[in-house]
PDB file of N, CA and C in Angstrom:
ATOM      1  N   UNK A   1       5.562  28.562 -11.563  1.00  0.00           N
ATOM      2  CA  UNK A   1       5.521  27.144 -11.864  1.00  0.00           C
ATOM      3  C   UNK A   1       4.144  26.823 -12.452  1.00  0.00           C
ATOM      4  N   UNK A   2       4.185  26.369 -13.386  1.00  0.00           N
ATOM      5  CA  UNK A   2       2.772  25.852 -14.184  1.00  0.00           C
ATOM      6  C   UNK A   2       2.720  24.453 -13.407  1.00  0.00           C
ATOM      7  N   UNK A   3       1.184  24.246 -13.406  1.00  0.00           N
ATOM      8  CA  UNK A   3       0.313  23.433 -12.888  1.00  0.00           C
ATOM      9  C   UNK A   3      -0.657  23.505 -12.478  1.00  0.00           C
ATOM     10  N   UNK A   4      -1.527  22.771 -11.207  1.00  0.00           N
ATOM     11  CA  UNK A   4      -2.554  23.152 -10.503  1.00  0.00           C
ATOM     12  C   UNK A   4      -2.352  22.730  -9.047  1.00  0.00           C
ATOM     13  N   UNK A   5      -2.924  23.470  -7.853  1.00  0.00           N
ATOM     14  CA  UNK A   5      -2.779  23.205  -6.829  1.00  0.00           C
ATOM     15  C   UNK A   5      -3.848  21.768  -6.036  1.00  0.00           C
ATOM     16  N   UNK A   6      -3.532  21.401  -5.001  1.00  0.00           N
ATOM     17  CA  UNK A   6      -4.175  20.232  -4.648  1.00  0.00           C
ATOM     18  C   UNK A   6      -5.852  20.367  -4.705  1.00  0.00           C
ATOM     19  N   UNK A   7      -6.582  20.930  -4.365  1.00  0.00           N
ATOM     20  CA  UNK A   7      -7.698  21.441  -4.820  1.00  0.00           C
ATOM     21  C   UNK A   7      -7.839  21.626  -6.204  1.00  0.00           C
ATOM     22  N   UNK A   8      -7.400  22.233  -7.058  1.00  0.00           N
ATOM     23  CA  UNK A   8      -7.768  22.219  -8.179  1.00  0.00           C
ATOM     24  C   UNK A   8      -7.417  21.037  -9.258  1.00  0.00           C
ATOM     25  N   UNK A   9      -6.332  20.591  -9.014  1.00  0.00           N
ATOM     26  CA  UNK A   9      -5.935  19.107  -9.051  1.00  0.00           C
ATOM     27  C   UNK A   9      -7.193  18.047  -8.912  1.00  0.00           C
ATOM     28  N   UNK A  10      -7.228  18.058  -7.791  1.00  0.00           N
ATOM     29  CA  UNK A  10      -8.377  17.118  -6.887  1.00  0.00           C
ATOM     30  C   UNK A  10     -10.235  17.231  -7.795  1.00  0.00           C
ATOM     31  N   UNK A  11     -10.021  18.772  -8.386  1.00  0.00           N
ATOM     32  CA  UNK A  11     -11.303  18.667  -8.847  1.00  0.00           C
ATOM     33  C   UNK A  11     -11.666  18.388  -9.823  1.00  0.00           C
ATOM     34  N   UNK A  12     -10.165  18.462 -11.019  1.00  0.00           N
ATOM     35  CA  UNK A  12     -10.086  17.895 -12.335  1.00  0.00           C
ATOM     36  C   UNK A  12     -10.284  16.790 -12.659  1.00  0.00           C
ATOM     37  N   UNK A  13      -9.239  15.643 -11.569  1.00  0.00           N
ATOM     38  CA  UNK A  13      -9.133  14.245 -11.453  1.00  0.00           C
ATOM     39  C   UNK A  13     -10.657  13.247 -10.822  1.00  0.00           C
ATOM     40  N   UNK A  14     -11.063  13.840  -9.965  1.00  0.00           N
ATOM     41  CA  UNK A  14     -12.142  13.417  -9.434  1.00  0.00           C
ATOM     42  C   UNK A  14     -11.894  12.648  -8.050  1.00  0.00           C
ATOM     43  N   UNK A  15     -10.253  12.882  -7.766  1.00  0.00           N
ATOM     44  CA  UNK A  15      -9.426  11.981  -6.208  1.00  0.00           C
ATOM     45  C   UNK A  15      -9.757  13.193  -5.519  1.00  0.00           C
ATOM     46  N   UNK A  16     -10.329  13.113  -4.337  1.00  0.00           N
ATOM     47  CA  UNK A  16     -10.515  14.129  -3.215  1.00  0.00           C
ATOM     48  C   UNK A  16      -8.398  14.317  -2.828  1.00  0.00           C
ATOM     49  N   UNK A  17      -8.772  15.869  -2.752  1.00  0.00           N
ATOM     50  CA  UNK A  17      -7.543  16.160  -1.415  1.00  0.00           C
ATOM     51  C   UNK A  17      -6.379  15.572  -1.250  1.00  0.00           C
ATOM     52  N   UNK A  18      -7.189  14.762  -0.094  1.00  0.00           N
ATOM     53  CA  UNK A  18      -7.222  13.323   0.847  1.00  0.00           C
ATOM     54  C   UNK A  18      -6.334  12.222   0.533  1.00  0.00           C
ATOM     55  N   UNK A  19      -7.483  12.101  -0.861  1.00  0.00           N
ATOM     56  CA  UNK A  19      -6.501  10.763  -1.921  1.00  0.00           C
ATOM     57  C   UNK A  19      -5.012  11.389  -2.063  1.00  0.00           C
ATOM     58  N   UNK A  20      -5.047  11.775  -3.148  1.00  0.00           N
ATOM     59  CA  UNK A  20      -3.826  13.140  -3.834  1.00  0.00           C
ATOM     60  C   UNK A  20      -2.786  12.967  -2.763  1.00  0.00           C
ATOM     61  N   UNK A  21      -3.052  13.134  -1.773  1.00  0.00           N
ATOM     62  CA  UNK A  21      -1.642  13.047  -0.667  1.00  0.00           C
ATOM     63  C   UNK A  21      -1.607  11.596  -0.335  1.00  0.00           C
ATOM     64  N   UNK A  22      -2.056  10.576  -0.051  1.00  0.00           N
ATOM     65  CA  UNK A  22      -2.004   9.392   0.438  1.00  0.00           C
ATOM     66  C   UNK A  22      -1.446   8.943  -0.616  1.00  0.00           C
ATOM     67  N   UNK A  23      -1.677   8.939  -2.633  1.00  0.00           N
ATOM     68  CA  UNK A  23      -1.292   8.757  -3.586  1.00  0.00           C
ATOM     69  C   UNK A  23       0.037   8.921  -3.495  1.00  0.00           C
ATOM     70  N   UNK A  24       0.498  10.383  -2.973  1.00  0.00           N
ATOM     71  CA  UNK A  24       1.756  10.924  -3.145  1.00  0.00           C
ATOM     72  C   UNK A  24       2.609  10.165  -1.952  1.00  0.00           C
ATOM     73  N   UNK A  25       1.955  10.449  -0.461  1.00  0.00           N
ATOM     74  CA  UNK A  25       2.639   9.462   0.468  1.00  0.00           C
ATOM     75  C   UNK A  25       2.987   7.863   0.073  1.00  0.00           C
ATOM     76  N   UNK A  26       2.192   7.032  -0.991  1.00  0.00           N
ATOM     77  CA  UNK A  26       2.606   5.677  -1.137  1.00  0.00           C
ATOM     78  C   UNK A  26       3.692   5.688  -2.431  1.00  0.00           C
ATOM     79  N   UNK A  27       4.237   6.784  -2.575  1.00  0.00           N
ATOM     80  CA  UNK A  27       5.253   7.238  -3.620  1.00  0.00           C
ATOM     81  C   UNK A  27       4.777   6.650  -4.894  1.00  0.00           C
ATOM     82  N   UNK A  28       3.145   7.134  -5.634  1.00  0.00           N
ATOM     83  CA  UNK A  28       2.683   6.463  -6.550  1.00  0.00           C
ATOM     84  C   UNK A  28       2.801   8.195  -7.741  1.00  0.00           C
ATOM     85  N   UNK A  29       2.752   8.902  -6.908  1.00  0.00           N
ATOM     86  CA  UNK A  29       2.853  10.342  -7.898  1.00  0.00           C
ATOM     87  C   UNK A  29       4.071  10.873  -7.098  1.00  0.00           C
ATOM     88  N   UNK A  30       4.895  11.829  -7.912  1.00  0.00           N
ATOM     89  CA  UNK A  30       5.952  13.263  -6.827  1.00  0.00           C
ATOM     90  C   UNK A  30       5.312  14.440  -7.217  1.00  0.00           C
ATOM     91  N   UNK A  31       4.426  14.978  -6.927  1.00  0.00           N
ATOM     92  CA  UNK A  31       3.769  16.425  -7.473  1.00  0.00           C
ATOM     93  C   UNK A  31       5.122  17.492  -6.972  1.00  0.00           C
ATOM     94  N   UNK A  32       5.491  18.395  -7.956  1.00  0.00           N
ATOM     95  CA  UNK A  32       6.446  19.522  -7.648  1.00  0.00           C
ATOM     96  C   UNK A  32       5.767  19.854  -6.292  1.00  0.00           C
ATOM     97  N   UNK A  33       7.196  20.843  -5.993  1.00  0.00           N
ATOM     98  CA  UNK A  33       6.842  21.599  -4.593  1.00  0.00           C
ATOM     99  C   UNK A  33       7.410  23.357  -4.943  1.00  0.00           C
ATOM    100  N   UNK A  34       6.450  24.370  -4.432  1.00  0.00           N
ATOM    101  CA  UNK A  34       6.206  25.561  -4.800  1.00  0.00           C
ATOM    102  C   UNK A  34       7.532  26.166  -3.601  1.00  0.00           C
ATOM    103  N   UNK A  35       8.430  27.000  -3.804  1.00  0.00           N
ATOM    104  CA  UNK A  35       9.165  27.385  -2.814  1.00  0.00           C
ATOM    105  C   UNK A  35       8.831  27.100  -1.213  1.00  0.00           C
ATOM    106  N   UNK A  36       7.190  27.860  -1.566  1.00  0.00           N
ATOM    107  CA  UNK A  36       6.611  27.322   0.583  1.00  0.00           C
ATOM    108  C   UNK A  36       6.344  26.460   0.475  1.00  0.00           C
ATOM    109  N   UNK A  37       6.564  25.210  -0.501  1.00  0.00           N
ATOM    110  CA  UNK A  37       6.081  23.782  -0.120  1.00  0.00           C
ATOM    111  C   UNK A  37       4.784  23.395  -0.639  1.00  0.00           C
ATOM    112  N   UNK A  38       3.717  24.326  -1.154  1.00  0.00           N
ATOM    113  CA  UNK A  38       2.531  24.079  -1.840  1.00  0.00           C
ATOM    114  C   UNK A  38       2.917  22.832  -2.835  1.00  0.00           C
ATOM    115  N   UNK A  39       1.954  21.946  -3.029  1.00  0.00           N
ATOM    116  CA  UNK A  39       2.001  20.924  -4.317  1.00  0.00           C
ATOM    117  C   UNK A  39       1.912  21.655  -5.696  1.00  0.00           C
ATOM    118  N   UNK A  40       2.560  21.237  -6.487  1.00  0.00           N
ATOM    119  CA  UNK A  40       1.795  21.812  -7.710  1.00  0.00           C
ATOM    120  C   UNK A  40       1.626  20.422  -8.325  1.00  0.00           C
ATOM    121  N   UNK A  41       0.434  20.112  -9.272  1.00  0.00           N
ATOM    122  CA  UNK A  41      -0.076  19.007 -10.227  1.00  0.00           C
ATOM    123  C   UNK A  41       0.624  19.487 -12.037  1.00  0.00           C
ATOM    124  N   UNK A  42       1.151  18.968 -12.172  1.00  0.00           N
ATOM    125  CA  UNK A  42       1.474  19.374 -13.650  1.00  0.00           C
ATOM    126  C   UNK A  42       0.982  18.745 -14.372  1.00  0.00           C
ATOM    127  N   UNK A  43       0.686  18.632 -16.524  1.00  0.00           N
ATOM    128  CA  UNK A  43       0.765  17.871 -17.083  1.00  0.00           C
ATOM    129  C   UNK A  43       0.745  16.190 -17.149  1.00  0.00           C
ATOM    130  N   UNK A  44       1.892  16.138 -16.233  1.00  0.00           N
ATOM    131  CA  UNK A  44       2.527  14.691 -15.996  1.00  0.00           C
ATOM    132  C   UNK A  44       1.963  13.785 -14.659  1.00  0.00           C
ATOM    133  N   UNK A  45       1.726  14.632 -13.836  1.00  0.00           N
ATOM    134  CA  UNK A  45       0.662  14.199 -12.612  1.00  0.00           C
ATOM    135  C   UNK A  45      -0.018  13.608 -13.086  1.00  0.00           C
ATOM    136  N   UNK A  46      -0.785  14.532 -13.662  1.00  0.00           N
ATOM    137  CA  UNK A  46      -2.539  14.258 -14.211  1.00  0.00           C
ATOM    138  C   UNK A  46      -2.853  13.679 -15.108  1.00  0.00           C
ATOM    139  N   UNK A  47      -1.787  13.010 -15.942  1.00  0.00           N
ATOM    140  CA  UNK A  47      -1.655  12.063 -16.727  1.00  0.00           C
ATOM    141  C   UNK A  47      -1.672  10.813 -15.857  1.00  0.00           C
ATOM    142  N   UNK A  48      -0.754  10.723 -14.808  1.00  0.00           N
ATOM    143  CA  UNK A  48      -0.341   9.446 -14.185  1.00  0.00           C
ATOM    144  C   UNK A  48      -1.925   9.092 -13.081  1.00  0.00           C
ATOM    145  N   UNK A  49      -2.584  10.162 -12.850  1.00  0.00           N
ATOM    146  CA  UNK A  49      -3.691  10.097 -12.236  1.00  0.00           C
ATOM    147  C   UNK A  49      -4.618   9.444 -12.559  1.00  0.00           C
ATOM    148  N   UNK A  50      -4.433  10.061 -13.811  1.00  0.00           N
ATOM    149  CA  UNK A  50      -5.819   9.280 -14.824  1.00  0.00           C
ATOM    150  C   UNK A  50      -5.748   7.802 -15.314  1.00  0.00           C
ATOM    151  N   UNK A  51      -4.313   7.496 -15.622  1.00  0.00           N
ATOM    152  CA  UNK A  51      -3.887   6.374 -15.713  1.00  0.00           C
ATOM    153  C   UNK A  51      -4.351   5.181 -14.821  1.00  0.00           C
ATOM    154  N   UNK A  52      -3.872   5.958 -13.224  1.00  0.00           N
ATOM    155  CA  UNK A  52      -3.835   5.073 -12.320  1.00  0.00           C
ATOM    156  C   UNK A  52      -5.528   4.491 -12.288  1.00  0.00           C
ATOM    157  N   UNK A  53      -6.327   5.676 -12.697  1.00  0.00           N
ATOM    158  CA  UNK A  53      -7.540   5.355 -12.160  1.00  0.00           C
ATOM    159  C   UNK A  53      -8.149   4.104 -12.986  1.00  0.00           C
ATOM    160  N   UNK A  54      -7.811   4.349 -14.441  1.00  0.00           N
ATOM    161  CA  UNK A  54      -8.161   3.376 -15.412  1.00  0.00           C
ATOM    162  C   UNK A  54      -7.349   1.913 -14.717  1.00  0.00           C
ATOM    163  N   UNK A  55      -6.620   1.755 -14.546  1.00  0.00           N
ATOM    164  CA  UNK A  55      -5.569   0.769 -13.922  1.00  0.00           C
ATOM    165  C   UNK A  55      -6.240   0.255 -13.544  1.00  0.00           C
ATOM    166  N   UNK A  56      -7.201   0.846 -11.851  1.00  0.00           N
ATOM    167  CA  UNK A  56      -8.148   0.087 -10.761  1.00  0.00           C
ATOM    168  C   UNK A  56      -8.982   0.084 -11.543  1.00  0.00           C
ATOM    169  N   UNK A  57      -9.625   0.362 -12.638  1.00  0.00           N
ATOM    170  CA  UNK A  57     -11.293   0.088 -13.014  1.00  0.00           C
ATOM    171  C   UNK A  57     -10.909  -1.792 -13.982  1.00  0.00           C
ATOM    172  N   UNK A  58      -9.829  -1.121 -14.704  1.00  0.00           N
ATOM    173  CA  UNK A  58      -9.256  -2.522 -15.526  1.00  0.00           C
ATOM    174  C   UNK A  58      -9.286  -3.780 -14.842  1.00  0.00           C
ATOM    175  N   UNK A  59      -8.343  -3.592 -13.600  1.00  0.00           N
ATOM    176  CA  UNK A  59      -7.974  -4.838 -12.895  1.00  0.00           C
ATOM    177  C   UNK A  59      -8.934  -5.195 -12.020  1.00  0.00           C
ATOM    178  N   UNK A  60     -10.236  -4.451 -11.482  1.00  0.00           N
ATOM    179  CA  UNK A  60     -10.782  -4.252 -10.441  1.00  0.00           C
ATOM    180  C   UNK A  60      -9.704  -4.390  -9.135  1.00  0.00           C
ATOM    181  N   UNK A  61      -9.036  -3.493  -8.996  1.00  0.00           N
ATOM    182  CA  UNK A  61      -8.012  -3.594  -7.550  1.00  0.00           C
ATOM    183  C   UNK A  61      -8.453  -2.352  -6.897  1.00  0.00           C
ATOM    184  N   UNK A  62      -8.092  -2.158  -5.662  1.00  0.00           N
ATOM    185  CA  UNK A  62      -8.083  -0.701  -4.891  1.00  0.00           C
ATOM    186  C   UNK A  62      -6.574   0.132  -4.721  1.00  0.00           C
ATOM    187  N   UNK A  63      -6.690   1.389  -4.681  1.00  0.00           N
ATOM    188  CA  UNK A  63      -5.692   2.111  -4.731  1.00  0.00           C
ATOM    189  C   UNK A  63      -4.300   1.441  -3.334  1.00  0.00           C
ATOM    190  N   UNK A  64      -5.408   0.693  -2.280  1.00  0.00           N
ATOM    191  CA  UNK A  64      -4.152  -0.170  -1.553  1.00  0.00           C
ATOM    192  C   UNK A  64      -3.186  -0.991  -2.435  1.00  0.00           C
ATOM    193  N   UNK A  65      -3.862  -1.673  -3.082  1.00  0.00           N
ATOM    194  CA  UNK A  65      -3.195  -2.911  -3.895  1.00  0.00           C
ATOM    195  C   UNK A  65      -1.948  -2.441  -4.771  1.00  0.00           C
ATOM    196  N   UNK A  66      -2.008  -1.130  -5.293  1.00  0.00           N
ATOM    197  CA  UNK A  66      -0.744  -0.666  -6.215  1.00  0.00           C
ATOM    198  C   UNK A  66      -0.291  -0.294  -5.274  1.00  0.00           C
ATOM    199  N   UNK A  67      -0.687   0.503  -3.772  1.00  0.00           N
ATOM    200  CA  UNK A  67       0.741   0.839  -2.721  1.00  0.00           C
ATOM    201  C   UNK A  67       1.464  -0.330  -2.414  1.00  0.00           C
ATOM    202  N   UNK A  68       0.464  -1.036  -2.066  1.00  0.00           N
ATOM    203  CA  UNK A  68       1.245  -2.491  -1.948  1.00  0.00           C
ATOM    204  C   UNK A  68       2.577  -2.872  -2.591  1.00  0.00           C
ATOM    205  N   UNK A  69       1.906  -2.861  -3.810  1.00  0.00           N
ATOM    206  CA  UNK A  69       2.847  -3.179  -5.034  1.00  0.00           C
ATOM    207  C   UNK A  69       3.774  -2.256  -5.003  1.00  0.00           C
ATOM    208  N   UNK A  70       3.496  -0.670  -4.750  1.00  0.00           N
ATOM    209  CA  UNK A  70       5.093  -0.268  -5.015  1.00  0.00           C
ATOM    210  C   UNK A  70       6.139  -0.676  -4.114  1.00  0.00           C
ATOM    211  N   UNK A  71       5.065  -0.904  -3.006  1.00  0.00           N
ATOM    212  CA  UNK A  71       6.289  -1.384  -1.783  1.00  0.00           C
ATOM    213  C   UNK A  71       7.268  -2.514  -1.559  1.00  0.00           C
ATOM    214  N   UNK A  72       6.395  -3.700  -2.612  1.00  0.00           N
ATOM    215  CA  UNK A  72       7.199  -5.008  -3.441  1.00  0.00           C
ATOM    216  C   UNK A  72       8.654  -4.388  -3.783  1.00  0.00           C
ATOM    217  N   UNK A  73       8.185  -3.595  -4.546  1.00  0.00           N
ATOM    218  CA  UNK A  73       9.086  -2.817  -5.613  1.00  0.00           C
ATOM    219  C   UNK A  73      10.218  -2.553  -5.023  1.00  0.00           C
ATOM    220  N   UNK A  74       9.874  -1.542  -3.878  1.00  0.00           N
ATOM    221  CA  UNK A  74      10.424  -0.781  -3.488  1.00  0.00           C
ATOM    222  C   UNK A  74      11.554  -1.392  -2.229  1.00  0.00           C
ATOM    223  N   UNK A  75      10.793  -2.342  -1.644  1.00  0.00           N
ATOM    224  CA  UNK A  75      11.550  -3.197  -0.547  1.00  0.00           C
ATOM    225  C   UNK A  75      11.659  -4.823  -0.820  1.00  0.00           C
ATOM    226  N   UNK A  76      12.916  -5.072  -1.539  1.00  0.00           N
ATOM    227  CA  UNK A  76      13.457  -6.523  -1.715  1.00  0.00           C
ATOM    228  C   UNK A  76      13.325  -7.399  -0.788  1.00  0.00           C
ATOM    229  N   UNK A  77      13.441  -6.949   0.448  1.00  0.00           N
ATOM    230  CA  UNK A  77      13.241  -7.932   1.574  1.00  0.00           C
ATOM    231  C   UNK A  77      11.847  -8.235   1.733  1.00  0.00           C
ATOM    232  N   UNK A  78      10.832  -7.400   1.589  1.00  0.00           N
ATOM    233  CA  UNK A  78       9.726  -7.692   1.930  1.00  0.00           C
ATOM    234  C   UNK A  78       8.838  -8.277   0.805  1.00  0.00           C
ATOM    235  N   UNK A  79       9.266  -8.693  -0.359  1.00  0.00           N
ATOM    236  CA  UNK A  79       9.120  -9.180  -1.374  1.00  0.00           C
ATOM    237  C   UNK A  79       9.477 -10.904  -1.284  1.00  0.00           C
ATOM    238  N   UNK A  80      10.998 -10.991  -0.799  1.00  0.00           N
ATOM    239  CA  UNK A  80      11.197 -12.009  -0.365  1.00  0.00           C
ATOM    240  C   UNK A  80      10.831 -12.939   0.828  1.00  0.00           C
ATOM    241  N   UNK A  81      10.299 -12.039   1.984  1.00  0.00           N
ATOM    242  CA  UNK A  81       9.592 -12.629   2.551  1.00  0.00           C
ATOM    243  C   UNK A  81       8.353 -13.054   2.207  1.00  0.00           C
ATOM    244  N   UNK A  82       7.819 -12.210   1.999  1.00  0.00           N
ATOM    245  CA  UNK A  82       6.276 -12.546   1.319  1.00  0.00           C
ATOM    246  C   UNK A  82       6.018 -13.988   0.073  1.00  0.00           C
ATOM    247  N   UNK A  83       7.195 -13.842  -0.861  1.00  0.00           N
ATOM    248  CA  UNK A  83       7.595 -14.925  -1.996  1.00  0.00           C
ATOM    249  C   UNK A  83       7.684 -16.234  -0.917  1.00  0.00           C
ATOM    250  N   UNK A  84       8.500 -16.148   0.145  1.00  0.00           N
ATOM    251  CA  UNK A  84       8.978 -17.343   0.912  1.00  0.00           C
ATOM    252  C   UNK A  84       7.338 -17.530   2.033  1.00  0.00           C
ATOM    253  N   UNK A  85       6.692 -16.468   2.389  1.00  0.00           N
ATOM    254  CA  UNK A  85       5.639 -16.610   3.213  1.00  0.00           C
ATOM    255  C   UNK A  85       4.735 -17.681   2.060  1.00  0.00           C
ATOM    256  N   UNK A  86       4.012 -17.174   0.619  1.00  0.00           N
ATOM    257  CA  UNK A  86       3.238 -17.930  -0.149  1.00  0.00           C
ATOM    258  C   UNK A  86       3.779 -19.505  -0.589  1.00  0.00           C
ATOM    259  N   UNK A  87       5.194 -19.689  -0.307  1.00  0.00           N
ATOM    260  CA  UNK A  87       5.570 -21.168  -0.636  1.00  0.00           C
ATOM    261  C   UNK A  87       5.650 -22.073   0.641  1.00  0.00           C
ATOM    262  N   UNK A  88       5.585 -21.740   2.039  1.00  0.00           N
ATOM    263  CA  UNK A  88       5.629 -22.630   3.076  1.00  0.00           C
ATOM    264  C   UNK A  88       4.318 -22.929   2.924  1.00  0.00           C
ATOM    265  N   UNK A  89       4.299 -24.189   3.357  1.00  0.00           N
ATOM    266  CA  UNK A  89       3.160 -24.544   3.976  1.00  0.00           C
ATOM    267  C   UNK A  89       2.976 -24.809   5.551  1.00  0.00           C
ATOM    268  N   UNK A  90       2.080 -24.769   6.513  1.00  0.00           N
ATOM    269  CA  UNK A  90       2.076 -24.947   7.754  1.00  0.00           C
ATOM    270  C   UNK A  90       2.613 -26.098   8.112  1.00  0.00           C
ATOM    271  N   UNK A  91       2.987 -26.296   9.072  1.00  0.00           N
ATOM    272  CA  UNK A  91       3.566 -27.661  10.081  1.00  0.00           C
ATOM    273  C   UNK A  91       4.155 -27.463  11.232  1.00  0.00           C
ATOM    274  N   UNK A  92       3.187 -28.737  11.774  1.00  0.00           N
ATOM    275  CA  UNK A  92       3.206 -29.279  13.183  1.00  0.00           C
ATOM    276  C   UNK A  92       4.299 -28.900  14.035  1.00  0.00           C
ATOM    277  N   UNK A  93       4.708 -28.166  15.199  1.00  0.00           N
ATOM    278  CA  UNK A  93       5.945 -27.909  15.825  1.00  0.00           C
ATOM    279  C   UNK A  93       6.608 -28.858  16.148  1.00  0.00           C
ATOM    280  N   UNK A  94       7.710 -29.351  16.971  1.00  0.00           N
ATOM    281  CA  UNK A  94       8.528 -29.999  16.855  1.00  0.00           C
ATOM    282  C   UNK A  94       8.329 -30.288  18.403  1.00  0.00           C
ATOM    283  N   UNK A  95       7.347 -31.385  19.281  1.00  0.00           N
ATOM    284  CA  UNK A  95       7.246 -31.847  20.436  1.00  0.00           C
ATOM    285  C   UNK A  95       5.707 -31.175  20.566  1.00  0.00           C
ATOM    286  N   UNK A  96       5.085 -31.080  19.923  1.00  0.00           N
ATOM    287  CA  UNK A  96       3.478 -30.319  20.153  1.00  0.00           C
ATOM    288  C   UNK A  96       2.521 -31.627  18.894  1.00  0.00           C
ATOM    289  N   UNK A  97       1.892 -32.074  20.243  1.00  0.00           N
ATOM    290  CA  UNK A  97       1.424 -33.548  19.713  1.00  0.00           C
ATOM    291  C   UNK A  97      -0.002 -32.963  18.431  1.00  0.00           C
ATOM    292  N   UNK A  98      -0.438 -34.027  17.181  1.00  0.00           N
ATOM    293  CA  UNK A  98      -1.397 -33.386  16.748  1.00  0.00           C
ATOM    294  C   UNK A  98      -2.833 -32.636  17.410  1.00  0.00           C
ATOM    295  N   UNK A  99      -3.117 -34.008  18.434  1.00  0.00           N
ATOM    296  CA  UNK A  99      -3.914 -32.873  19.280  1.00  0.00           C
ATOM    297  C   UNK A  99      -4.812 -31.563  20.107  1.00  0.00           C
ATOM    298  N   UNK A 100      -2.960 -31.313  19.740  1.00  0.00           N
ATOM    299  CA  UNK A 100      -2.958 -29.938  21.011  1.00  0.00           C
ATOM    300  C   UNK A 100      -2.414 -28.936  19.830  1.00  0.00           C
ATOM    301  N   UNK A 101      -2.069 -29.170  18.911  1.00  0.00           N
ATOM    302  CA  UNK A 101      -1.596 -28.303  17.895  1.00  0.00           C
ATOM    303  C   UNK A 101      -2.850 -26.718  17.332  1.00  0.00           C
ATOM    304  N   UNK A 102      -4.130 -27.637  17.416  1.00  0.00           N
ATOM    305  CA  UNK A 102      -4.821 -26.225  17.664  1.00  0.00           C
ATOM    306  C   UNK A 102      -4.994 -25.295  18.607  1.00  0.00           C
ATOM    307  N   UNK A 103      -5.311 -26.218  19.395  1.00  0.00           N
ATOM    308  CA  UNK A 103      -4.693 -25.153  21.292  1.00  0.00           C
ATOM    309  C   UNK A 103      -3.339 -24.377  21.154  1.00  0.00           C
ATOM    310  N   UNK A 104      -2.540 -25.414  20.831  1.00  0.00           N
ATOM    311  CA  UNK A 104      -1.107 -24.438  20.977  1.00  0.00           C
ATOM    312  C   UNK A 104      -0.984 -22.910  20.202  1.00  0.00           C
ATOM    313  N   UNK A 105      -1.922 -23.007  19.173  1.00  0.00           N
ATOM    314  CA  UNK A 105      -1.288 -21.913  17.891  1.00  0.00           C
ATOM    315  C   UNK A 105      -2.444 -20.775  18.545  1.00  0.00           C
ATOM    316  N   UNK A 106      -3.644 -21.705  19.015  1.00  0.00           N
ATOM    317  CA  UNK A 106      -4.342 -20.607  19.724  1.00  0.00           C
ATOM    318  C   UNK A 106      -4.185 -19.644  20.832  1.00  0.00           C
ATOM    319  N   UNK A 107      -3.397 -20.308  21.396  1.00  0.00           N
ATOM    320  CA  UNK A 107      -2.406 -19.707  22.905  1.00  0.00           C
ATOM    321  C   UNK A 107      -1.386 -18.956  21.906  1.00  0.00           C
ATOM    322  N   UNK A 108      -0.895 -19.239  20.925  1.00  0.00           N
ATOM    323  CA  UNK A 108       0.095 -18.487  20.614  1.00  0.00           C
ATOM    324  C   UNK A 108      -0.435 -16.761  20.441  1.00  0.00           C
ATOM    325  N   UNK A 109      -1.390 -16.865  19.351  1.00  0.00           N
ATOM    326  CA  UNK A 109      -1.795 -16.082  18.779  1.00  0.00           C
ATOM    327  C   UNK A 109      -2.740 -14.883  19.853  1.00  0.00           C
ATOM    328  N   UNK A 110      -3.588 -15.490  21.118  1.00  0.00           N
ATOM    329  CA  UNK A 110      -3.584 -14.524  22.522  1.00  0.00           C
ATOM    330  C   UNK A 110      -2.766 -14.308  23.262  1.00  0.00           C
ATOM    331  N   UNK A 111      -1.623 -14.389  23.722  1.00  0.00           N
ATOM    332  CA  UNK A 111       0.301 -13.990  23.953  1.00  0.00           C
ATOM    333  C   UNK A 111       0.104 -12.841  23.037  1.00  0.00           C
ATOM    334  N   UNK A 112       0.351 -13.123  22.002  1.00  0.00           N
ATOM    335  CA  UNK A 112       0.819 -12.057  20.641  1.00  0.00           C
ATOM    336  C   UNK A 112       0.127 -10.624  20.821  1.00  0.00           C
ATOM    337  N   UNK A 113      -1.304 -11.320  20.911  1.00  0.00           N
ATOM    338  CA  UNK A 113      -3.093  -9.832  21.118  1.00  0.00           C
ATOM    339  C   UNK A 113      -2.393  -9.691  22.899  1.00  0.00           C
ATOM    340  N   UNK A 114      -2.450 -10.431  23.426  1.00  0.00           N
ATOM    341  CA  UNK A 114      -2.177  -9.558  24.802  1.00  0.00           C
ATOM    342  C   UNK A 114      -1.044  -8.510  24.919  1.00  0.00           C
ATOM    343  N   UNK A 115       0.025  -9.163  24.049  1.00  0.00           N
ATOM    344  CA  UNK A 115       1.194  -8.203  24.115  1.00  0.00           C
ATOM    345  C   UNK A 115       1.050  -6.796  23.074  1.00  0.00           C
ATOM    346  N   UNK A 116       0.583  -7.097  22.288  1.00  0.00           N
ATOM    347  CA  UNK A 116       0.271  -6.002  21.499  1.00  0.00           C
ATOM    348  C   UNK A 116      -0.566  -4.951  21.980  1.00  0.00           C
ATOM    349  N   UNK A 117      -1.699  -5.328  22.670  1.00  0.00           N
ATOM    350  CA  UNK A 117      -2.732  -4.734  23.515  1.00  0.00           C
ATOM    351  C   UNK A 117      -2.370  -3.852  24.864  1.00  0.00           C
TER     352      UNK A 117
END
């Protein structure tokens, strides 16, 4: 199989390792796989590598921001939530006087950290 392996990949591009798999885990590259499973970088990788990198220097974004984005992509629901999260606006609960409305959301939100914790 022509290509290059993750190391040699990694040293062409200037993405450590590290990156290269986290890239590949946010399904932003598919590098072939060698019978035992080794990566190989082809042509077409290292095109999309270089791309990507120009991408973040263009937009000033971080390599999170396009996982992000594929995940828009990738999951309709969470697109639509998010679309419906940026158009609500906050409001007052329904028997929680103005008041106490900062207390309340504050109690909410230590419930939430305690339970998570």
């Amino acid at each position: 199989m022509d290509g290059l392996t993750i190391n040699q990949a990694a040293a062409t591009t200037g993405w450590s390792p590290r990156m290269l798999r986290y890239i590949e885990s946010a399904g932003l590259i598919e590098p072939a796989r060698t019978p035992s499973g080794y990566r190989v970088f082809g042509p077409g990788e290292l095109q999309r590598l270089r791309t990507l990198r120009e991408l973040l220097a263009r937009f000033d974004c971080g390599l999170g921001d396009v996982a992000f984005a594929e995940r828009l992509r990738s999951e309709p629901e969470l697109a639509r939530e998010l679309g419906r999260w940026f158009e609500e606006r906050a409001s007052r609960p329904e028997g929680v006087p103005s008041s106490d409305w900062l207390r309340f959301e504050q109690e909410k939100h230590e419930r939430l950290l305690a339970a998570t914790g």
